[in-house]
Protein backbone atom coordinates (compact mmCIF):
# COMPACT_ATOMS: atom_id res chain seq x y z
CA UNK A 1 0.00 0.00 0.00
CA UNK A 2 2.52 2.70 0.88
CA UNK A 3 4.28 1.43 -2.40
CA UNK A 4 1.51 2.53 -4.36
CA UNK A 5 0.97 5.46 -2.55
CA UNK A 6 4.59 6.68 -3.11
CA UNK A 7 4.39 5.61 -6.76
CA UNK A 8 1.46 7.88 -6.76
CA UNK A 9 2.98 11.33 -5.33
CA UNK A 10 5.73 10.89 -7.83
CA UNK A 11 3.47 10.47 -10.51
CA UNK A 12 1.35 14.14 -9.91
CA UNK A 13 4.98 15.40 -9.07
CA UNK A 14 5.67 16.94 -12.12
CA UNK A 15 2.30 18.14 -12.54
CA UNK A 16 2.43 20.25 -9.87
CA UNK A 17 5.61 21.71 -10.76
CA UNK A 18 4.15 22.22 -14.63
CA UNK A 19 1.05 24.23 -13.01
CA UNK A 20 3.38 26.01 -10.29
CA UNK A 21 5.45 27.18 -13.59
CA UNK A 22 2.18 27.86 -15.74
CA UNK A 23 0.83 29.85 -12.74
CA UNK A 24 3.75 32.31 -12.64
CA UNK A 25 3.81 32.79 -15.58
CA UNK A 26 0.45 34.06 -15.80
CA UNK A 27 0.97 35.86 -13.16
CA UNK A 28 3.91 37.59 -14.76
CA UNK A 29 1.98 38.49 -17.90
CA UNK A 30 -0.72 39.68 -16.01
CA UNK A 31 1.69 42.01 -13.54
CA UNK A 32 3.22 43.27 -17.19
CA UNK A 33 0.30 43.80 -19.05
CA UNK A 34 -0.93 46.14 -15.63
CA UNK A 35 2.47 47.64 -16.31
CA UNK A 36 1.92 48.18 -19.96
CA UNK A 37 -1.28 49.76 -19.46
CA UNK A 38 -0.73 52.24 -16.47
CA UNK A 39 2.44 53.45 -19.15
CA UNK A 40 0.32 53.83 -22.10
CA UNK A 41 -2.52 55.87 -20.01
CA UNK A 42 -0.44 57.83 -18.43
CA UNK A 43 1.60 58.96 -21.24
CA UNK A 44 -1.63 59.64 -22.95
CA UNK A 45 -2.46 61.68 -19.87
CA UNK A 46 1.04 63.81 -19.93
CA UNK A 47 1.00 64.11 -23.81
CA UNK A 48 -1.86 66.80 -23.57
CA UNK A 49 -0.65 68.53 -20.59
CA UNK A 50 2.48 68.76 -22.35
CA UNK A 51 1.14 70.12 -25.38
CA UNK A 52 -1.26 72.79 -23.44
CA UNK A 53 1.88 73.92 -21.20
CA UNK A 54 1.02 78.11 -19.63
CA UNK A 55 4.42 79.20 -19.33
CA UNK A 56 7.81 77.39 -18.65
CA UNK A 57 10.06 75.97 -21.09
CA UNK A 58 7.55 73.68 -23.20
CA UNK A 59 5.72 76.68 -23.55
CA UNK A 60 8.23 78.37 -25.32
CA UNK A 61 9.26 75.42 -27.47
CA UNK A 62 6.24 73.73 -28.02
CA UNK A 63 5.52 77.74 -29.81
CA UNK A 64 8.57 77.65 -32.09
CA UNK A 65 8.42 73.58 -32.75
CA UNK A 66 4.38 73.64 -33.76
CA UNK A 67 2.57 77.04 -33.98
CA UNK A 68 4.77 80.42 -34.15
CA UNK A 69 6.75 81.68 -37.19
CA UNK A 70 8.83 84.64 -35.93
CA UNK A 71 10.82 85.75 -38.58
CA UNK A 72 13.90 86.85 -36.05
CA UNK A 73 14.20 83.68 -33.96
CA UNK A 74 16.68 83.52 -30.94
CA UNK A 75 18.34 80.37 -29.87
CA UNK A 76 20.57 79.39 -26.87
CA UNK A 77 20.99 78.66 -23.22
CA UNK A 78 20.36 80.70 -20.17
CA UNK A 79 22.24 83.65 -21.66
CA UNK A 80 20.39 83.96 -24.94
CA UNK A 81 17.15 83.73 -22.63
CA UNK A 82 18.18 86.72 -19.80
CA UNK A 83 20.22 88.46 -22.63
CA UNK A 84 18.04 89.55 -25.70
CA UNK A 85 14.86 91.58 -25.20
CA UNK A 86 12.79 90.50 -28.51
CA UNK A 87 10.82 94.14 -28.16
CA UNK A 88 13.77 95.89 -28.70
CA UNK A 89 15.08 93.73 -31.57
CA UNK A 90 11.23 93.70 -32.90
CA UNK A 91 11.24 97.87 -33.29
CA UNK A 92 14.92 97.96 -34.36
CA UNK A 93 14.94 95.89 -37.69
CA UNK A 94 10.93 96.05 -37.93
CA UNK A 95 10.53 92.21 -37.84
CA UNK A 96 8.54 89.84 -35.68
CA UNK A 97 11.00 88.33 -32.91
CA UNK A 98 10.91 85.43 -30.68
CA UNK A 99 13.27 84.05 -27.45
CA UNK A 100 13.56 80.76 -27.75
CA UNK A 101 16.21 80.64 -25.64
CA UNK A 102 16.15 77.52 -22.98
CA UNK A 103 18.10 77.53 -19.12
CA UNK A 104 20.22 74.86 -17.91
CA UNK A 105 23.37 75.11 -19.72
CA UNK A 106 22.65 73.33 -23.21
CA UNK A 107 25.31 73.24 -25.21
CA UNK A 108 25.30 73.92 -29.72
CA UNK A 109 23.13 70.59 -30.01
CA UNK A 110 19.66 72.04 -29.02
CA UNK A 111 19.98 75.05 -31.16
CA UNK A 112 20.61 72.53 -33.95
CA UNK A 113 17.59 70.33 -32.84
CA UNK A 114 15.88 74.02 -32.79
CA UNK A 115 16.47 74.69 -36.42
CA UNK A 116 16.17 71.02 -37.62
CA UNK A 117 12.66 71.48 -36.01
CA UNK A 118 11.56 74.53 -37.31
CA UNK A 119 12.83 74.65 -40.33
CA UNK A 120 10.83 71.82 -41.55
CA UNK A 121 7.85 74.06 -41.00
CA UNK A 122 8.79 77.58 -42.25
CA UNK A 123 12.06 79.59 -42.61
CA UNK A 124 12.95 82.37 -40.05
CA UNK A 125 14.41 85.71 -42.15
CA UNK A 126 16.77 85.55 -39.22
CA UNK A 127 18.36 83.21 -36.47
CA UNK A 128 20.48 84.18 -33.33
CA UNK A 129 22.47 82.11 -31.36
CA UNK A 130 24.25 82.52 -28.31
CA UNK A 131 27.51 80.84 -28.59
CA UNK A 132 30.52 80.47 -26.82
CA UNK A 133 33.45 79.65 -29.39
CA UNK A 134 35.31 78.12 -26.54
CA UNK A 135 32.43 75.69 -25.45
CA UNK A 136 33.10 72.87 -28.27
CA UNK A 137 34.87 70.52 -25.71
CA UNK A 138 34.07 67.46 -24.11
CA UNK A 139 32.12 67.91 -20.89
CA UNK A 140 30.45 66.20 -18.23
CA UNK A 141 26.63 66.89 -18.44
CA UNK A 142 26.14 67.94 -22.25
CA UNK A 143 24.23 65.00 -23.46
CA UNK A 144 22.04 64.24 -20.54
CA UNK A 145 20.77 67.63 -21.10
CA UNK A 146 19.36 66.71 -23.90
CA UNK A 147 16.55 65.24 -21.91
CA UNK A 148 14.55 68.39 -22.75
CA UNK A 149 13.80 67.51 -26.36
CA UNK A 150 12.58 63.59 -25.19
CA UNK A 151 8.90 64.51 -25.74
CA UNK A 152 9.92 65.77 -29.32
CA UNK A 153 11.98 62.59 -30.48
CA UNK A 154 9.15 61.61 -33.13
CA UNK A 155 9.10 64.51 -34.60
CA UNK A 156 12.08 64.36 -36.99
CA UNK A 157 14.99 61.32 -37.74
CA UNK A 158 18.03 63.59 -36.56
CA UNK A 159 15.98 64.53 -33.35
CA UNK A 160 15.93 60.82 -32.46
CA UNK A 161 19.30 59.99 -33.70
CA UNK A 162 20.96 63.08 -31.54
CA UNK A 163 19.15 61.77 -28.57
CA UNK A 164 20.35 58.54 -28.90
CA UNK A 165 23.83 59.53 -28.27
CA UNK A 166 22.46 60.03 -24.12
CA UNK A 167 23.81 56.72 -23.38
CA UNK A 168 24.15 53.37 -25.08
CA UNK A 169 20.28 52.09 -23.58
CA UNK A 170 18.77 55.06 -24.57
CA UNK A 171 16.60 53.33 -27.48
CA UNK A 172 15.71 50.70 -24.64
CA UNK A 173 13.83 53.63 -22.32
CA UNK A 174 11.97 54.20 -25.59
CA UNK A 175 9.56 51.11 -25.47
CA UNK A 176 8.42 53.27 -22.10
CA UNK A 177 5.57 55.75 -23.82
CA UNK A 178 5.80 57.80 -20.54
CA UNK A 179 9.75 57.99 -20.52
CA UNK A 180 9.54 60.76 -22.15
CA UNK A 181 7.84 63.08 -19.33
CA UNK A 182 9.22 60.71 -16.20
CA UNK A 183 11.06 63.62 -14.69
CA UNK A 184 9.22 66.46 -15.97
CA UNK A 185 5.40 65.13 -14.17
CA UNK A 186 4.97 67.65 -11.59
CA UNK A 187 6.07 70.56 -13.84
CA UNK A 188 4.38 69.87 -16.84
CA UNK A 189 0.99 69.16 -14.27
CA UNK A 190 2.19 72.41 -12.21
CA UNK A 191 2.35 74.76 -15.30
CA UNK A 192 -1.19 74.08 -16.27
CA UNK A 193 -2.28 75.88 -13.30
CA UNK A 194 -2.98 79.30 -13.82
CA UNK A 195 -2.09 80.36 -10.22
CA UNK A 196 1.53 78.18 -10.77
CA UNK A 197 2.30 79.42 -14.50
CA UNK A 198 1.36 83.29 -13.56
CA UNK A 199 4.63 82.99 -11.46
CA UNK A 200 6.77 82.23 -14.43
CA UNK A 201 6.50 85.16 -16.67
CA UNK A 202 8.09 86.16 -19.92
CA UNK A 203 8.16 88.48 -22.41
CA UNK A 204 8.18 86.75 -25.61
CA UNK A 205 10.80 84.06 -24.11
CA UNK A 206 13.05 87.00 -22.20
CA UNK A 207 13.05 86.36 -19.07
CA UNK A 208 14.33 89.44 -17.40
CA UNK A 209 17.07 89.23 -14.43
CA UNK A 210 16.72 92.30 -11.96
CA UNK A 211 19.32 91.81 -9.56
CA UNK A 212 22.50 93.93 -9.34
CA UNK A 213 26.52 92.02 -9.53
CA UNK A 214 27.65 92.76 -5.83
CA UNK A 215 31.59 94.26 -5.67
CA UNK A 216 32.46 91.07 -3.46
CA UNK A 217 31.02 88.81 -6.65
CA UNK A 218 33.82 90.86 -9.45
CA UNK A 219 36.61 90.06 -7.21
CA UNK A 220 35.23 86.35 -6.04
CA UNK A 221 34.56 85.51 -9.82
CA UNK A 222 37.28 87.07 -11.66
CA UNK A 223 40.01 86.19 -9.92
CA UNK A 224 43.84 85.22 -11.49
CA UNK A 225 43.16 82.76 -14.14
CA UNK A 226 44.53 79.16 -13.92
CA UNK A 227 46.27 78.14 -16.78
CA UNK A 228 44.53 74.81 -18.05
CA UNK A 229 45.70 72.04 -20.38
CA UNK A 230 44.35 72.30 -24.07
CA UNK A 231 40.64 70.68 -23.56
CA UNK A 232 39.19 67.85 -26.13
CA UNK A 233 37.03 68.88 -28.99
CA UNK A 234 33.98 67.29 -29.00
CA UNK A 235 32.97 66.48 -32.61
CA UNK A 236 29.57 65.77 -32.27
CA UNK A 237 29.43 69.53 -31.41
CA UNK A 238 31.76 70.74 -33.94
CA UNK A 239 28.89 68.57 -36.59
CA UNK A 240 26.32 70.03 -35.13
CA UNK A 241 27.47 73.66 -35.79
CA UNK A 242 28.49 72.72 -39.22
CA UNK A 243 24.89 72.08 -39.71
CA UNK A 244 23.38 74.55 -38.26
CA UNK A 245 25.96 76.76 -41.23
CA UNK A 246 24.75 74.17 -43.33
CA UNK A 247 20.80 74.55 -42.98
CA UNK A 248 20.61 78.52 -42.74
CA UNK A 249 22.24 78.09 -45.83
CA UNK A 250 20.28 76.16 -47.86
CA UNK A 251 17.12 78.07 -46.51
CA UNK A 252 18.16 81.52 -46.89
CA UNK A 253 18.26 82.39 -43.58
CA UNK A 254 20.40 84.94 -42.50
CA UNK A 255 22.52 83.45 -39.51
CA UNK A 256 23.91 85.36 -36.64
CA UNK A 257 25.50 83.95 -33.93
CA UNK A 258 26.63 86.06 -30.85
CA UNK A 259 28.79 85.66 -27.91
CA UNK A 260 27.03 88.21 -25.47
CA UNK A 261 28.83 90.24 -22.39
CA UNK A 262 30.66 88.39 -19.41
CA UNK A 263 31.29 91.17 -17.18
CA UNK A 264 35.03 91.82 -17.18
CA UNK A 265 37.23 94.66 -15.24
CA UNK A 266 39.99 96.66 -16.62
CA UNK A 267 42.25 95.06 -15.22
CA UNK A 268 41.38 91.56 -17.10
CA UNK A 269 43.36 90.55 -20.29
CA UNK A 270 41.53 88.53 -22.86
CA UNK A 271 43.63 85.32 -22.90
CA UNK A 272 44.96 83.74 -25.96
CA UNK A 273 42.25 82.05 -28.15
CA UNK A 274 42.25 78.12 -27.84
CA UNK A 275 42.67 76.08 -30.58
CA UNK A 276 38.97 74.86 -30.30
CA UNK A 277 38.22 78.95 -30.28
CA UNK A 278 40.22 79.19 -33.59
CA UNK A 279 38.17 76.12 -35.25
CA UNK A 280 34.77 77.57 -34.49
CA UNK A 281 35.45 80.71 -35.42
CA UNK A 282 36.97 79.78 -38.85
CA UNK A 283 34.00 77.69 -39.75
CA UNK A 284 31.74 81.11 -39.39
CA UNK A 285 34.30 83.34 -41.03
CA UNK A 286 34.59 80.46 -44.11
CA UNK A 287 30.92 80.56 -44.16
CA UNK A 288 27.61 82.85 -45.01
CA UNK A 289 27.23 83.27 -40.77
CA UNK A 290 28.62 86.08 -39.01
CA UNK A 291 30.03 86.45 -35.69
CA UNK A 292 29.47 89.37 -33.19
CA UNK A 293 31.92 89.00 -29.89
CA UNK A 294 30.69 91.47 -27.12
CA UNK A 295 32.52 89.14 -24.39
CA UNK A 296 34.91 91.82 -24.29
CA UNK A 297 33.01 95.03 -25.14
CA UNK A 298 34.18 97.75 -23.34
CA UNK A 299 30.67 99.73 -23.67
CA UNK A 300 30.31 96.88 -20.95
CA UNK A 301 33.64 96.55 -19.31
CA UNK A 302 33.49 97.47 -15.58
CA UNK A 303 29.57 97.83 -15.24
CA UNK A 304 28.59 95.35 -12.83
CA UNK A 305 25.50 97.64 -12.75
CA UNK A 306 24.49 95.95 -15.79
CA UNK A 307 24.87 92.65 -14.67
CA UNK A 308 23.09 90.00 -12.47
CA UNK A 309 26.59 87.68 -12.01
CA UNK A 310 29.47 87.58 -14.22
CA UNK A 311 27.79 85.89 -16.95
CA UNK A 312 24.22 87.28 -16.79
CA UNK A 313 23.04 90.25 -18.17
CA UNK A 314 20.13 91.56 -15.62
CA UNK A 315 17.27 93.71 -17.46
CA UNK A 316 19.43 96.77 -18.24
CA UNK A 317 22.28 95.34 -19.93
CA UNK A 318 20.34 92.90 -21.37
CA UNK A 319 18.64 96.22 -22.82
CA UNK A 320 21.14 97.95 -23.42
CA UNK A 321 22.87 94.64 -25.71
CA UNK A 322 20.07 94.40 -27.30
CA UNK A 323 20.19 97.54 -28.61
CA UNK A 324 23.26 97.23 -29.84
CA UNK A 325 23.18 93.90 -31.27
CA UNK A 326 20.60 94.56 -32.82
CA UNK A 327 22.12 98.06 -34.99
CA UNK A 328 24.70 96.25 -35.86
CA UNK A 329 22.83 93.28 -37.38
CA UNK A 330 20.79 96.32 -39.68
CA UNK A 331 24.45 97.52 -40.61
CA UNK A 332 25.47 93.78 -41.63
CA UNK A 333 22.01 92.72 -43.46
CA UNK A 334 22.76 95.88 -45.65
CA UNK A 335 25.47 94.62 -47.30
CA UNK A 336 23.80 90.74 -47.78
CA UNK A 337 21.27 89.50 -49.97
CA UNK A 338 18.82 87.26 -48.43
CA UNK A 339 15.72 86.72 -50.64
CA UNK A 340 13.79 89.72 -52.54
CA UNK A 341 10.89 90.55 -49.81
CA UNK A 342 14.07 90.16 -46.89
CA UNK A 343 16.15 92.74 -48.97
CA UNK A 344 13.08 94.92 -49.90
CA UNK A 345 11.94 95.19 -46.61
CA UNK A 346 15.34 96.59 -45.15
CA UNK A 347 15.82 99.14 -47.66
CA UNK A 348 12.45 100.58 -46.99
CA UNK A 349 13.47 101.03 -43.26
């Protein structure tokens, strides 16, 4: 009797482990699909609240990416936001401008993704960006920042190939629908609150700075400089302002790019340019772009009044640059030809 009974349990043995098997598994592809869905509803959630952003940086892209056609756009990081004043610029060469310029210390590549965006929907007359000739080196930082254009990486090829250079799983995160918005949920739910977004203002993307550069901050910041060893080009950069050239080009659009005020005293010597200074600034001069330098200006030299920190105009310099910049980009457009209506329209100023 026991005989059979053993010769039983070892028979429904492997039964049980078949069904113990069949039942995680089930289980698994249950706990997945939950997974699956709660992703795909919430993304489909976020996508709208996304796309119906009341201020903050979406706002401003989502404006030059899908709906507004400025014909003087402005590109950059933090500087190009706090620096140009697109009222100013607006009255001065009597065309339509826009700030498009984004905080956190982006580097060339999201101008680039910038005007591979919106040129595939209409061609600004003009495009400025804020650029640092020296900032073409390889640096700690520069392609995680490119998190900002994640909710945008469907919209073109070179947008998804650029943000694929992140990290080597980056295509992996894709198969995620919410991925996109994962750090950006309380913002982008934040900013569709009237009472939040009233707290962010702007002024056609300028964000105005109104503080004043303490004397403590000149000496703190521009101290004796350290001499450094010669930094690595980064080529991806290097591509992406070739282009940026490149595009402008082929479009007709008349391509500026500008290398606003640092404050500086007159005591400060402007060092030697790098060799990754020299490179950049070739590629302009061997091209239809022009290059404005006011890092040195001496309208600007010594007038922490005019500045927030050492690299940030507040609201009267940025004012008082804009002014500027903008003459001189009426002097240079005199003497280029970009398109009939473009050259009519200057001569009649």
């Amino acid at each position: 009797m026991e005989v059979s009974s053993s010769i039983s349990n070892s028979e429904h043995e492997p039964m049980r482990t078949d069904w113990l098997f069949l039942s995680r598994l089930i289980k698994l592809l249950v706990f997945i699909s939950i997974v699956v869905v709660i992703d795909w509803i919430s993304a489909r959630i976020m996508r709208p609240l996304f796309l119906s952003q009341k201020a903050g940086q979406y706002k401003v892209l989502n404006y030059v990416i899908y709906h507004g056609k400025p014909e003087v756009l402005i590109l950059g990081n933090s500087r190009a936001q706090h620096h140009y004043v697109p009222e100013i610029i607006s009255d001065s060469l009597k065309l339509s401008c826009f700030n498009a310029g984004i905080d956190g210390g982006h580097s060339i590549l999201l101008p680039y993704a910038l005007v591979e965006l919106v040129t595939q929907r209409y061609a600004p007359k003009i495009i400025m960006i804020e650029l640092n000739p020296d900032a073409f080196t390889l640096e700690k930082g520069v392609y995680e920042r490119l998190s900002v254009l994640l909710p945008y990486k469907n919209e073109s090829p070179q947008i998804k190939h650029l943000l694929e250079t992140r990290n080597p799983l980056e295509k992996l995160k894709w198969v995620s629908a919410i991925y996109p918005f994962n750090s950006k949920i309380v913002d982008l739910i934040k900013l569709n609150v009237p009472h939040f977004a009233a707290k962010y203002v702007d002024y056609d993307g300028y964000v105005p700075l109104y503080g004043v550069m303490k004397e403590t901050e000149k000496i703190a910041e521009n101290g004796e400089s350290v001499e450094q060893s010669e930094p690595v080009i980064d080529n991806n950069l290097i591509n992406a302002l070739d282009k940026i050239i490149h595009i402008c080009d082929e479009k007709g659009i008349a391509l500026y790019f500008v290398n606003s005020p640092t404050f500086h005293n007159n005591r400060d010597v402007k060092s030697k340019p790098a060799s990754v200074y020299r490179l950049t600034t070739s590629m302009i001069q061997h091209s239809q772009a022009v290059f404005l330098d006011y890092s040195f200006d001496t309208v600007f030299l010594d007038q922490n009044q005019w500045f927030q920190d050492v690299r940030h105009l507040n609201d009267n310099g940025a004012r008082k640059f804009s002014s500027s910049v903008s003459l001189r980009i009426r002097e240079t457009l005199k003497d280029r030809l970009h398109g009939k209506d473009f050259s009519n329209h200057l001569d009649d100023q």
